[in-house]
PDB file of N, CA and C in Angstrom:
ATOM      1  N   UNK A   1     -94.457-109.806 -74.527  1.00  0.00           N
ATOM      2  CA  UNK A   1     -95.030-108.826 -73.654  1.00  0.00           C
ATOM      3  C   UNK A   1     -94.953-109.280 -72.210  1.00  0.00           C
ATOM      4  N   UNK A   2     -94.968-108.429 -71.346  1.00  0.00           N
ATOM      5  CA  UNK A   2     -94.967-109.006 -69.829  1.00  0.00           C
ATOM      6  C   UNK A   2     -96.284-109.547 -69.631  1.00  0.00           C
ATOM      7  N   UNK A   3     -96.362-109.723 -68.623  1.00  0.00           N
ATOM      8  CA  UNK A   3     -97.684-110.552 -67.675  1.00  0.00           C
ATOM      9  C   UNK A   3     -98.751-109.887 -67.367  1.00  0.00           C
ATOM     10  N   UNK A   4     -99.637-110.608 -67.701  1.00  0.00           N
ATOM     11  CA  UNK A   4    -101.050-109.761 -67.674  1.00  0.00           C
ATOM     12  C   UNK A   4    -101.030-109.239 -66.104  1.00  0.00           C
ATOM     13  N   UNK A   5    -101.987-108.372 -65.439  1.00  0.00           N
ATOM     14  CA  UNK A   5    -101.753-107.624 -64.390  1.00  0.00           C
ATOM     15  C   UNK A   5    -103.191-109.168 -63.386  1.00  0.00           C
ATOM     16  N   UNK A   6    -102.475-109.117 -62.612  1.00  0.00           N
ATOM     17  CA  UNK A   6    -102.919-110.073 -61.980  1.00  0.00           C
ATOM     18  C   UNK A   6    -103.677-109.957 -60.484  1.00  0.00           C
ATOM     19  N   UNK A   7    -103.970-108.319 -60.683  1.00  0.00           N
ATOM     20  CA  UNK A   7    -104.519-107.819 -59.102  1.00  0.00           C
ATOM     21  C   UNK A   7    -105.889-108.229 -58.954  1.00  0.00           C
ATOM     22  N   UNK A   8    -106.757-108.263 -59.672  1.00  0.00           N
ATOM     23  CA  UNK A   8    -108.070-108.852 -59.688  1.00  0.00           C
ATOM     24  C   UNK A   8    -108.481-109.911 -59.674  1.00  0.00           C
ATOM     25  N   UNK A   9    -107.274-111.234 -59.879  1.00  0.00           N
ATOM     26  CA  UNK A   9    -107.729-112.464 -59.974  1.00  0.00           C
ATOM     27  C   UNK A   9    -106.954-113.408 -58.751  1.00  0.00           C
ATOM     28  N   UNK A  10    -107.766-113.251 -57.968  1.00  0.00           N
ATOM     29  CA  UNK A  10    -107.819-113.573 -56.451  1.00  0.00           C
ATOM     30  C   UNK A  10    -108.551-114.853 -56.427  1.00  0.00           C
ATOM     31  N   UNK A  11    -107.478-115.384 -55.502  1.00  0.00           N
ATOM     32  CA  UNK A  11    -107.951-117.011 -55.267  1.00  0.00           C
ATOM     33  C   UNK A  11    -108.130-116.892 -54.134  1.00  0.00           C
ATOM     34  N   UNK A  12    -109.013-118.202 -53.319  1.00  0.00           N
ATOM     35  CA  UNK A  12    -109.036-118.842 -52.042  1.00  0.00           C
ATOM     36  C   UNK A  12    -108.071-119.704 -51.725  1.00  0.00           C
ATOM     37  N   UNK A  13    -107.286-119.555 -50.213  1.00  0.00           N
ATOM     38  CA  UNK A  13    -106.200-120.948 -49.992  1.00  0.00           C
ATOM     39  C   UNK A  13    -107.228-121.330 -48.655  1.00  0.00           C
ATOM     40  N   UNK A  14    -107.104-122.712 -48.740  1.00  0.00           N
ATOM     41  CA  UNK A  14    -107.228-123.250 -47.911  1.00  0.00           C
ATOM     42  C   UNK A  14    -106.200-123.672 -46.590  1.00  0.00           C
ATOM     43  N   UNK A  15    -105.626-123.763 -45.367  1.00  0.00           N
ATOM     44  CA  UNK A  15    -104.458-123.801 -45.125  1.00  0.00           C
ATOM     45  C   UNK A  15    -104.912-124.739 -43.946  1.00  0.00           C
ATOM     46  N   UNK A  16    -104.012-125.666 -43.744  1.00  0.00           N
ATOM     47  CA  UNK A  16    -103.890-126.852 -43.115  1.00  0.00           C
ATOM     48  C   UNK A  16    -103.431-126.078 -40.949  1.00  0.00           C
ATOM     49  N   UNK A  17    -104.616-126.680 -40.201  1.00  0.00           N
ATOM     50  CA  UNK A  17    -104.270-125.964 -38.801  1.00  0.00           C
ATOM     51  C   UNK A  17    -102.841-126.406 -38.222  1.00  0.00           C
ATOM     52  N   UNK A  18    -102.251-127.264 -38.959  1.00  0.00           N
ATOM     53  CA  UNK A  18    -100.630-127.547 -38.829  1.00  0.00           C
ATOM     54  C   UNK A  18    -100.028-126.147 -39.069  1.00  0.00           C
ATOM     55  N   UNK A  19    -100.293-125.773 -40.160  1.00  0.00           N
ATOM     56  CA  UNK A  19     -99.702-124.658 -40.731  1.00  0.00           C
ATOM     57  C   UNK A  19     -99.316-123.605 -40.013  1.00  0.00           C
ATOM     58  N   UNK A  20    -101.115-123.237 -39.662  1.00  0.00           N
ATOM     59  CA  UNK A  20    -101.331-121.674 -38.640  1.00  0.00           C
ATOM     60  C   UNK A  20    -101.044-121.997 -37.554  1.00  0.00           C
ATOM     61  N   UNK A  21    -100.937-123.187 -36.514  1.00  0.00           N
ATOM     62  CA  UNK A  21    -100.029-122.805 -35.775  1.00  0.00           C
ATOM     63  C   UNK A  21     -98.405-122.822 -35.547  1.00  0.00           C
ATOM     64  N   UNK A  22     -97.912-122.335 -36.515  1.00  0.00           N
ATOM     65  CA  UNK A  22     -96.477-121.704 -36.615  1.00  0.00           C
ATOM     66  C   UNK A  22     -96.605-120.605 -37.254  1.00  0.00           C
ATOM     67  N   UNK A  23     -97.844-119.514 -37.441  1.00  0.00           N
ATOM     68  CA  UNK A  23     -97.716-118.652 -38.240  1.00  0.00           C
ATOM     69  C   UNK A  23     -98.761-117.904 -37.057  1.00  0.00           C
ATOM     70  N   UNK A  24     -98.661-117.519 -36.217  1.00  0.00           N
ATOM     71  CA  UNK A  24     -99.759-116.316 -35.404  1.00  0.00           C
ATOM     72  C   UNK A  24     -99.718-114.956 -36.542  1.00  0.00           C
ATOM     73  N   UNK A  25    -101.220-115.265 -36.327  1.00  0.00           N
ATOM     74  CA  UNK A  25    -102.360-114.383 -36.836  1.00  0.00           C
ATOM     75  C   UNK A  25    -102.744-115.142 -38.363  1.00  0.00           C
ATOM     76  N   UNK A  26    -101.947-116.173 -38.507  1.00  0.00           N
ATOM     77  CA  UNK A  26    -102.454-116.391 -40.012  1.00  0.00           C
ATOM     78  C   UNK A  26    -103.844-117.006 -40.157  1.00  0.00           C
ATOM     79  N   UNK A  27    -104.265-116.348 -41.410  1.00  0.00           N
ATOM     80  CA  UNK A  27    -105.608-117.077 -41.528  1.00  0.00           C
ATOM     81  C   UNK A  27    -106.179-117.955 -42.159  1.00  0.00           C
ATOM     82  N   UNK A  28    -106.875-118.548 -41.751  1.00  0.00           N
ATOM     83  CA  UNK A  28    -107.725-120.413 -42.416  1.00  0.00           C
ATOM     84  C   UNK A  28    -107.329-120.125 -44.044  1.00  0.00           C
ATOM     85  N   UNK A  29    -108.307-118.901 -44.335  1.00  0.00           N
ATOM     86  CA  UNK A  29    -108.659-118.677 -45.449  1.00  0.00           C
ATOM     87  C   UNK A  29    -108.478-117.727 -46.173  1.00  0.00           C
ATOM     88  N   UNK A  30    -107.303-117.096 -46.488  1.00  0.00           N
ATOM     89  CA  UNK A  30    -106.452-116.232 -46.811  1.00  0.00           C
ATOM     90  C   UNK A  30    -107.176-116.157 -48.894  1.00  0.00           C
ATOM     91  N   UNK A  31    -107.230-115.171 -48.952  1.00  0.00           N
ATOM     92  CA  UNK A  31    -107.361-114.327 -50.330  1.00  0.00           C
ATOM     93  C   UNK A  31    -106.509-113.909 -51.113  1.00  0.00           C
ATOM     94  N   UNK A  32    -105.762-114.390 -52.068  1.00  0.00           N
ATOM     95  CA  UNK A  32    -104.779-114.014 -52.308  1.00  0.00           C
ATOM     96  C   UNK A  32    -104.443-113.561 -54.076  1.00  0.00           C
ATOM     97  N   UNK A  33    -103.873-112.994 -54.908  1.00  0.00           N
ATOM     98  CA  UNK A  33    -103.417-112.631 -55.965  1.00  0.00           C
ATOM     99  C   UNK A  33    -102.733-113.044 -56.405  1.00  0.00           C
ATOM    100  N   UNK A  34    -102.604-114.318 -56.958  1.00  0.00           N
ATOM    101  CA  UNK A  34    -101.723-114.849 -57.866  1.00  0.00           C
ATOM    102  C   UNK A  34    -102.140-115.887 -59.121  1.00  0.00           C
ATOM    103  N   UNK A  35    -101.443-115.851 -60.040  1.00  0.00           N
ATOM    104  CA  UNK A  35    -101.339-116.406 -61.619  1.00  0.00           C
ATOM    105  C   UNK A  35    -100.986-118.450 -61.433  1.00  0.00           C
ATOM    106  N   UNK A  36    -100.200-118.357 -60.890  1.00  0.00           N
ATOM    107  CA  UNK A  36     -99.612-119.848 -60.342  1.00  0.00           C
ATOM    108  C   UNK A  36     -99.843-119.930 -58.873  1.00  0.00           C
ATOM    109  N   UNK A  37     -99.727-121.450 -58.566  1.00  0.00           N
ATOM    110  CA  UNK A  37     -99.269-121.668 -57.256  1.00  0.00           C
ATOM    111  C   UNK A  37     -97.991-121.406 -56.775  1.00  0.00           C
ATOM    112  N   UNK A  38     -97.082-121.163 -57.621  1.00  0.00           N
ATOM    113  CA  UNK A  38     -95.685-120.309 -57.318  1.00  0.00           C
ATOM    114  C   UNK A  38     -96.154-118.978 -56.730  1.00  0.00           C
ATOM    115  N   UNK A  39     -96.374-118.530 -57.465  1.00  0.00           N
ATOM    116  CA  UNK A  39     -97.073-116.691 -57.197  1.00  0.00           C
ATOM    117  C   UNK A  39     -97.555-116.777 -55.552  1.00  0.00           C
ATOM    118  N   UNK A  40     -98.958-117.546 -55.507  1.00  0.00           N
ATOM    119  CA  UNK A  40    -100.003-117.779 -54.495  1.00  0.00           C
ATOM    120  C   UNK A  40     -98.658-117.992 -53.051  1.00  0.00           C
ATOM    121  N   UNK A  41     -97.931-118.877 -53.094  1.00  0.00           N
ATOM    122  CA  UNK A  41     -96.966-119.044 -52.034  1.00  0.00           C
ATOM    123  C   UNK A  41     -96.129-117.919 -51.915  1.00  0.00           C
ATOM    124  N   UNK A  42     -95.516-117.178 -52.547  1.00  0.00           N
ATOM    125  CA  UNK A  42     -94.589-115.375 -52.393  1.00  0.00           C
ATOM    126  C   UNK A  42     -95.688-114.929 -51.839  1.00  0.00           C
ATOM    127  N   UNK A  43     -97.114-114.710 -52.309  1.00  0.00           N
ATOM    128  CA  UNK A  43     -98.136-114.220 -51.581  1.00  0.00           C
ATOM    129  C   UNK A  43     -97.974-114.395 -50.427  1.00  0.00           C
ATOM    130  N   UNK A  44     -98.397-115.524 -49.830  1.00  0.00           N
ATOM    131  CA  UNK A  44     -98.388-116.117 -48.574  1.00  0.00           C
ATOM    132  C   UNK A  44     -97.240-115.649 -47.910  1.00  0.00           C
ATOM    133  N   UNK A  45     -96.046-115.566 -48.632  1.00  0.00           N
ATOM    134  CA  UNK A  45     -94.671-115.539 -47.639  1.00  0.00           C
ATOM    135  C   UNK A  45     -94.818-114.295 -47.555  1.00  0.00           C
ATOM    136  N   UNK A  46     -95.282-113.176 -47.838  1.00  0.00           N
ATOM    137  CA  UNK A  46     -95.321-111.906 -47.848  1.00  0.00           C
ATOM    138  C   UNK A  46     -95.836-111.307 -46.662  1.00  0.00           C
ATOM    139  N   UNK A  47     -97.064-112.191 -46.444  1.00  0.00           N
ATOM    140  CA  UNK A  47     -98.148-112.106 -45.416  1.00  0.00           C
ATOM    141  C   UNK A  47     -97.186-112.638 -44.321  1.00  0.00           C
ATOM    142  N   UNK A  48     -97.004-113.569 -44.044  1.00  0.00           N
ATOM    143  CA  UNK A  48     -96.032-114.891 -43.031  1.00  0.00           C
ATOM    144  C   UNK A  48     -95.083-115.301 -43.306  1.00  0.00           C
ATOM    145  N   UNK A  49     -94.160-114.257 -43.419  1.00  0.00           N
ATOM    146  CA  UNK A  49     -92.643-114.529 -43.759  1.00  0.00           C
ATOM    147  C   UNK A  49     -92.091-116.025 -42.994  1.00  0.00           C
ATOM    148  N   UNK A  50     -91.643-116.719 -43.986  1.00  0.00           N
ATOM    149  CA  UNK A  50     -90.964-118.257 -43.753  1.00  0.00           C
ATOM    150  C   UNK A  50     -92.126-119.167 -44.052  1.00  0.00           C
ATOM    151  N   UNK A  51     -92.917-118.592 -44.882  1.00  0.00           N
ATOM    152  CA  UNK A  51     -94.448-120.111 -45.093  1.00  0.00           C
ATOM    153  C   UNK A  51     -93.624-120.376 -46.524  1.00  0.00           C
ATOM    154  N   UNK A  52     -93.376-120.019 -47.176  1.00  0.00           N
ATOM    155  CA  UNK A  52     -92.574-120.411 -48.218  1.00  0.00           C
ATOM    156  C   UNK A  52     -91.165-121.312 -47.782  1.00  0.00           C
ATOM    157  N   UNK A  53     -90.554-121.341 -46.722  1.00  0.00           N
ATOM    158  CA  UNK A  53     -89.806-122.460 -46.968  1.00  0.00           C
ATOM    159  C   UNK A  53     -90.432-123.710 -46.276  1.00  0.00           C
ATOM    160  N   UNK A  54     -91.608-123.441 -45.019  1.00  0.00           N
ATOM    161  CA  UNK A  54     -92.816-124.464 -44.730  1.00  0.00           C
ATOM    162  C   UNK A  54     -93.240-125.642 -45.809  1.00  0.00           C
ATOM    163  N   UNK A  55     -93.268-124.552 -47.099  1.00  0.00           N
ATOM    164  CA  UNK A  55     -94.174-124.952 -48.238  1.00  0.00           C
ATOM    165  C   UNK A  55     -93.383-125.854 -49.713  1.00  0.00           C
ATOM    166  N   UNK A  56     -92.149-125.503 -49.618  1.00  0.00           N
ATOM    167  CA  UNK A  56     -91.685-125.869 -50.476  1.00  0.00           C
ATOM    168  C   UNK A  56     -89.859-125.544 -49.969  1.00  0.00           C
ATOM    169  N   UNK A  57     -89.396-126.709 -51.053  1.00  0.00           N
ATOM    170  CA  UNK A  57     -88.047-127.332 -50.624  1.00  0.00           C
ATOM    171  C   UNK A  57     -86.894-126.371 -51.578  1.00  0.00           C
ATOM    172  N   UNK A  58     -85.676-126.412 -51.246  1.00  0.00           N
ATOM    173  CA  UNK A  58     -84.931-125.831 -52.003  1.00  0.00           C
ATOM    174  C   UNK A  58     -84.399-126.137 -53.716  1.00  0.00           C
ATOM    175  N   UNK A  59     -85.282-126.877 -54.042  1.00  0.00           N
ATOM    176  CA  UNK A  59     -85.096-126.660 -55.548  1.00  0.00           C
ATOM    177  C   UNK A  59     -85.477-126.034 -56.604  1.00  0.00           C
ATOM    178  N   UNK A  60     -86.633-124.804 -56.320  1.00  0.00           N
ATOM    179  CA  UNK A  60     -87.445-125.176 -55.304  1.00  0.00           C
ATOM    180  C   UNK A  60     -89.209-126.347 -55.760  1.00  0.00           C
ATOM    181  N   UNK A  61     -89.275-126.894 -54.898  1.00  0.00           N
ATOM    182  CA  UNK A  61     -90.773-127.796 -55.114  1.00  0.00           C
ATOM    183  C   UNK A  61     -91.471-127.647 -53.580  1.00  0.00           C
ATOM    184  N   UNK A  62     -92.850-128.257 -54.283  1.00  0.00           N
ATOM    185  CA  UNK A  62     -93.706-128.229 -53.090  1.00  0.00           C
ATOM    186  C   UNK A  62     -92.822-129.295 -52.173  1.00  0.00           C
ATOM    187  N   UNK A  63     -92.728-129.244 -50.607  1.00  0.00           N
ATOM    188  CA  UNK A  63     -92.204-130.491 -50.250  1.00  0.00           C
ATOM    189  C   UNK A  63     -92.812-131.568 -50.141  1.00  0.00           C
ATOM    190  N   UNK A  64     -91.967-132.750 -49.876  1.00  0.00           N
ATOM    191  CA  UNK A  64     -92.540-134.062 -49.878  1.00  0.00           C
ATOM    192  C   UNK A  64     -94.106-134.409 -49.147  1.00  0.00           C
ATOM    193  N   UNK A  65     -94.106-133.819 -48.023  1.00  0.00           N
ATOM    194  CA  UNK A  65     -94.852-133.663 -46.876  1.00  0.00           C
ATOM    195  C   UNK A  65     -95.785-132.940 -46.778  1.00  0.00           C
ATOM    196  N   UNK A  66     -96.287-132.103 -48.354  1.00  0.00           N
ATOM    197  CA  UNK A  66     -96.846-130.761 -48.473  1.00  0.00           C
ATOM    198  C   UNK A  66     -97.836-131.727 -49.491  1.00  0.00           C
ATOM    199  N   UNK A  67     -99.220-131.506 -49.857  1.00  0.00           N
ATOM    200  CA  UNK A  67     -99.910-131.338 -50.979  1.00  0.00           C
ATOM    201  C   UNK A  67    -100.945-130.503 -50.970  1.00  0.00           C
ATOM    202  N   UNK A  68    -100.753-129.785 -52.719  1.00  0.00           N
ATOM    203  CA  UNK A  68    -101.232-128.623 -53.003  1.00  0.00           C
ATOM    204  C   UNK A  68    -102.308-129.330 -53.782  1.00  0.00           C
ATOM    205  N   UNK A  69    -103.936-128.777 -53.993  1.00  0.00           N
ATOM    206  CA  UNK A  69    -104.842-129.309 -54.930  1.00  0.00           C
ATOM    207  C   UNK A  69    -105.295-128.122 -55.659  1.00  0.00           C
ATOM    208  N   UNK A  70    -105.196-127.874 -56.580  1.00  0.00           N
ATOM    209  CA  UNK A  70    -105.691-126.428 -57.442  1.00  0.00           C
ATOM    210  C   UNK A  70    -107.240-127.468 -57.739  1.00  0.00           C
ATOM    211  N   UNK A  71    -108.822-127.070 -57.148  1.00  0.00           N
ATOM    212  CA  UNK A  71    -109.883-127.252 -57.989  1.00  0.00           C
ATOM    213  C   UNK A  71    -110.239-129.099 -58.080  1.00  0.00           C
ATOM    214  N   UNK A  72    -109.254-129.696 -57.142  1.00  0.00           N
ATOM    215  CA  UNK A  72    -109.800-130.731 -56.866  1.00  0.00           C
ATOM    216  C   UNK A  72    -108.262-131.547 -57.388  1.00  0.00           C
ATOM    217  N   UNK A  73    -107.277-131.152 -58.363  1.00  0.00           N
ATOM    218  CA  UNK A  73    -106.302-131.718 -58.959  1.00  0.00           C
ATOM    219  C   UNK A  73    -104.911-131.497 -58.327  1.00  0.00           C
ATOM    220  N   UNK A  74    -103.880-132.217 -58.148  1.00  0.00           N
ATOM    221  CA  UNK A  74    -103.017-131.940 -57.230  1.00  0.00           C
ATOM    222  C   UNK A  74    -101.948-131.357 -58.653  1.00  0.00           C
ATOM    223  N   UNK A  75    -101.155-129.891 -57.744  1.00  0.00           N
ATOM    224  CA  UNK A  75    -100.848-129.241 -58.063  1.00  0.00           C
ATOM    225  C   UNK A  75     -99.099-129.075 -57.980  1.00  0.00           C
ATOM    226  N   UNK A  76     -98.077-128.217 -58.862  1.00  0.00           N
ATOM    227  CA  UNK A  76     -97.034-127.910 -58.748  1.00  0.00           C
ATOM    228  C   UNK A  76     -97.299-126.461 -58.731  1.00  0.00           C
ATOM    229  N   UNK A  77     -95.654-126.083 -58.253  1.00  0.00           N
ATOM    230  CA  UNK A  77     -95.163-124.336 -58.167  1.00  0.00           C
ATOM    231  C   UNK A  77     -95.765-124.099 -59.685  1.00  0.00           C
ATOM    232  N   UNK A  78     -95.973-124.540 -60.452  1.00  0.00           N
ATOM    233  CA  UNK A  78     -96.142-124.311 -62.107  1.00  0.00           C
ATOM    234  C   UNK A  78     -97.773-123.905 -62.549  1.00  0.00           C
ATOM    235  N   UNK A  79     -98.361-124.754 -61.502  1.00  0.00           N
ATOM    236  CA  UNK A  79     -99.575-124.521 -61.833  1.00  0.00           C
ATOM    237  C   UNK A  79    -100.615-123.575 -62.042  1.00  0.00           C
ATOM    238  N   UNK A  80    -100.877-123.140 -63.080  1.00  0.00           N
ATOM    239  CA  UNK A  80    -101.754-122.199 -63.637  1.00  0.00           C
ATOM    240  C   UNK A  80    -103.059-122.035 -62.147  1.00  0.00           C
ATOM    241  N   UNK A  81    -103.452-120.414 -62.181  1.00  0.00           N
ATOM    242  CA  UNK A  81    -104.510-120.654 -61.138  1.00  0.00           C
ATOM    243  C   UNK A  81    -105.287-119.543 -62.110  1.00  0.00           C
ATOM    244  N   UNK A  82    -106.645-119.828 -62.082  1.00  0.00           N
ATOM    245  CA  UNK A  82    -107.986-118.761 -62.877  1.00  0.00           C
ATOM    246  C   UNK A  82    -108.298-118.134 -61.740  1.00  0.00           C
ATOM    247  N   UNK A  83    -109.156-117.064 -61.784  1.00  0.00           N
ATOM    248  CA  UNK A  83    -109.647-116.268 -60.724  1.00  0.00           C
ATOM    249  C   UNK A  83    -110.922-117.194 -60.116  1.00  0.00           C
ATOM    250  N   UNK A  84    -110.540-116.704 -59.441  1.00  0.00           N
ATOM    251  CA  UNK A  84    -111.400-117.830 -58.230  1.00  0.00           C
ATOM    252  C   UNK A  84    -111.397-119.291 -57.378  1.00  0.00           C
ATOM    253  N   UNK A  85    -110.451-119.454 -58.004  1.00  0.00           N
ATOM    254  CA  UNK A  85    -109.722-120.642 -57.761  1.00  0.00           C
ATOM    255  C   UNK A  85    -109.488-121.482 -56.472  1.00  0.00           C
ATOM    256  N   UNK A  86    -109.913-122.332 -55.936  1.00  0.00           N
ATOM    257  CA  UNK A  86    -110.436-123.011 -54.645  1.00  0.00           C
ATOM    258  C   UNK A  86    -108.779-123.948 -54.747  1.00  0.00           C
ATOM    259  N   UNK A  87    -108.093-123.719 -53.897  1.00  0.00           N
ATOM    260  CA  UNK A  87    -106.504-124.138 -52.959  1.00  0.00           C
ATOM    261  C   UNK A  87    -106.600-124.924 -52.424  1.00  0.00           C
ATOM    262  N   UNK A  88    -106.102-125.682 -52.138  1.00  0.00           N
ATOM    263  CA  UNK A  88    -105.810-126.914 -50.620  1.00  0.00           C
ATOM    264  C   UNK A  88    -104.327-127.323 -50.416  1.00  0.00           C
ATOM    265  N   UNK A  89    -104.341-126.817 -49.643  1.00  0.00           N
ATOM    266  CA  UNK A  89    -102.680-126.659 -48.787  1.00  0.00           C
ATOM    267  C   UNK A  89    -102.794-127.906 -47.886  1.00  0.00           C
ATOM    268  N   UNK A  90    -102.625-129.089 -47.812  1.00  0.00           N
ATOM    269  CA  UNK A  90    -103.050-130.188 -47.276  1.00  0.00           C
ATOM    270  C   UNK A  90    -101.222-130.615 -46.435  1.00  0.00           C
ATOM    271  N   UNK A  91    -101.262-131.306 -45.488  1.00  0.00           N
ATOM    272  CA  UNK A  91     -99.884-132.108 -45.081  1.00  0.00           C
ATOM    273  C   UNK A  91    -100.695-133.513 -45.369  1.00  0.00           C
ATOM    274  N   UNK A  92     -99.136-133.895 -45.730  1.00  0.00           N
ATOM    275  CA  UNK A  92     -99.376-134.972 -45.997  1.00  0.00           C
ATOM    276  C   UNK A  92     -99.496-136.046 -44.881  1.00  0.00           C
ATOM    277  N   UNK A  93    -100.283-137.323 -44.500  1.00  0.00           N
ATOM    278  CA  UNK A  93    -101.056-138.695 -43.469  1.00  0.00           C
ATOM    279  C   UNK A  93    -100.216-139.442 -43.888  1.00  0.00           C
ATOM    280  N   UNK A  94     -99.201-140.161 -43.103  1.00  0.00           N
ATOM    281  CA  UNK A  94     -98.450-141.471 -43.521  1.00  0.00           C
ATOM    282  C   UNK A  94     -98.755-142.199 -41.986  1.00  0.00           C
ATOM    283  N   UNK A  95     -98.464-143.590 -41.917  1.00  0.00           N
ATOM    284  CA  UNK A  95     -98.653-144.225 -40.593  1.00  0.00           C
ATOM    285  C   UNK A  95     -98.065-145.748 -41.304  1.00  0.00           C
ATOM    286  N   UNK A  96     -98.281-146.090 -40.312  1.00  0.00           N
ATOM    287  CA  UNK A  96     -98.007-147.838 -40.673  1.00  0.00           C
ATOM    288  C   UNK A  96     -97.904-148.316 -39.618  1.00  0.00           C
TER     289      UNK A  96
END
């Protein structure tokens, strides 16, 4: 059977102020409709066309430089999301 209908089960993203500023008008805390964190990002690119290649690399994966946390657990394009679901769109801190 196809895919359950997925309009009601709306998550929270969290989005990194790296992010929004390359995206005018985008917002902190965007509401969004999706099943996976795959889904949740087409979302996003829908809203802010090009946050999807921001977000993830051409194979496609999250990129290196990107981490996603579904609920406290770090996440892939694969990852299952429940309704209500608390996001973190994080860049990644390196230094040395």
């Amino acid at each position: 059977m196809g895919r359950p209908d997925i309009g009601d089960a709306r998550i929270m993203v969290v989005l990194p102020a790296a992010l929004m500023r390359l995206f005018p008008g985008c917002e902190r805390q965007p509401a969004v409709a999706a099943a996976t964190v795959g889904e949740m990002v087409d979302a996003l690119d829908v809203r802010w066309p090009g946050m999807r290649d921001r977000l993830c690399d051409s194979r496609p994966r999250v990129r290196a430089h990107i981490n996603i946390f579904v609920d406290g657990e770090r996440a892939t394009l694969e990852t299952p999301l429940r309704p209500g679901a608390e996001v973190f769109v994080m860049t990644a801190i390196s230094g040395g």
